[in-house]
Protein backbone atom coordinates (compact mmCIF):
# COMPACT_ATOMS: atom_id res chain seq x y z
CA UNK A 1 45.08 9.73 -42.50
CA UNK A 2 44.51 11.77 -45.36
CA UNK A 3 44.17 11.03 -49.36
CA UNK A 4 46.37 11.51 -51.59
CA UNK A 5 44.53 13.95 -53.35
CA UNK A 6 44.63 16.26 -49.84
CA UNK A 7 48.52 15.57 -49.74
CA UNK A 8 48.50 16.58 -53.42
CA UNK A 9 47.11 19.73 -52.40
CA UNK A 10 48.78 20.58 -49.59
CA UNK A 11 52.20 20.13 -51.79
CA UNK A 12 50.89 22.13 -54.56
CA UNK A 13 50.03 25.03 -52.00
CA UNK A 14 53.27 25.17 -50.11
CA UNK A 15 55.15 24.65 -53.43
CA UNK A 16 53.77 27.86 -55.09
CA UNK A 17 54.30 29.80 -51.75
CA UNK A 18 58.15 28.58 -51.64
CA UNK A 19 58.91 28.68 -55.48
CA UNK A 20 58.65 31.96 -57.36
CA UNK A 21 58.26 31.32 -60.75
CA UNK A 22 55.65 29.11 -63.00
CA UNK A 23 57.96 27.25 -64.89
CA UNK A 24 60.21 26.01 -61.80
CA UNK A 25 56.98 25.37 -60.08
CA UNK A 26 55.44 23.09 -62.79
CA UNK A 27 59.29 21.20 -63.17
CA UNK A 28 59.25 20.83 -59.30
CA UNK A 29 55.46 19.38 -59.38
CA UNK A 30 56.57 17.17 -62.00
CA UNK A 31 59.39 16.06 -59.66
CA UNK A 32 56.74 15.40 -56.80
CA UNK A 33 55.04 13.23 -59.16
CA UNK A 34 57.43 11.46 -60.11
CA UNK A 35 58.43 10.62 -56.56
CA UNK A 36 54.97 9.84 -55.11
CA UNK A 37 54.56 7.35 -58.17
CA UNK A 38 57.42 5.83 -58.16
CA UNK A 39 57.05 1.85 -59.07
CA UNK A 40 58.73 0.33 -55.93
CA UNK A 41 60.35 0.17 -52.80
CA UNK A 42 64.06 -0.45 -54.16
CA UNK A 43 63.26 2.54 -56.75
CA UNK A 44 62.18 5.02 -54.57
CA UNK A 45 65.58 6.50 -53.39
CA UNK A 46 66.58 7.27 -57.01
CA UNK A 47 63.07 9.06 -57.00
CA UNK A 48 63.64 10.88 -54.10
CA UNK A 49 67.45 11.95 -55.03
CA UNK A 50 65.89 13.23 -58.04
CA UNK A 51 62.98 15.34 -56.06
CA UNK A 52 66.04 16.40 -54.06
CA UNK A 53 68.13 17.76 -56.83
CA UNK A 54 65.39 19.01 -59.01
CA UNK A 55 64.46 21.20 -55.66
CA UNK A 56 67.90 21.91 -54.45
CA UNK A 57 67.27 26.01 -55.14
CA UNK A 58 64.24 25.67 -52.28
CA UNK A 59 65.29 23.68 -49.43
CA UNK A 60 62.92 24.55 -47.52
CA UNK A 61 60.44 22.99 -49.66
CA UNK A 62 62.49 19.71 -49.58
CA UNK A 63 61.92 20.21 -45.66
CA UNK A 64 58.27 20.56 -45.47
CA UNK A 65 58.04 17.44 -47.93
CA UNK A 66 59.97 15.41 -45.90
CA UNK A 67 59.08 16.21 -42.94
CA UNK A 68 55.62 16.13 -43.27
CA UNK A 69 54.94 13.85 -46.01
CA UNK A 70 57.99 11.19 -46.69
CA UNK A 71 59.18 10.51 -43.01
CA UNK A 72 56.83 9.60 -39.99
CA UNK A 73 57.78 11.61 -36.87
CA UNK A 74 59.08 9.41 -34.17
CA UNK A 75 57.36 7.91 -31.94
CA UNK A 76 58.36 9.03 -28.06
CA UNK A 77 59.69 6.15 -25.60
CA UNK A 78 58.29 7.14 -22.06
């Protein structure tokens, strides 16, 4: 498992290779923020539909945080 400050990191990275400008970066980090501390369980899919929209002009960015951070791979059934 990693810390949250490596996760942090890892976001920040891929979000300033996937969004072009300073200012959308720093409203799209606040977004992440936002999501990562959100205050509970039943709040957290307002938190991410907000992450979601304030990304919506990189989806691919909403992909890689998903994907790799928000929702554990599957596990296989052999």
């Amino acid at each position: 498992m990693l810390c949250w400050f490596h996760i942090d990191n890892n976001v920040n990275t891929k979000c300033k290779i996937l969004v072009d400008k300073k200012n959308a970066w720093d409203y799209v980090m606040e977004a992440w923020g936002s999501l990562v501390d959100c205050p509970s369980k039943q709040e957290f899919d307002d938190c991410l539909m907000k992450f979601e929209i304030a990304c919506s002009p990189w989806p691919m960015f909403v992909d890689y945080v998903k994907q790799t951070w928000l929702i554990p791979p599957q596990a296989e059934i052999c």
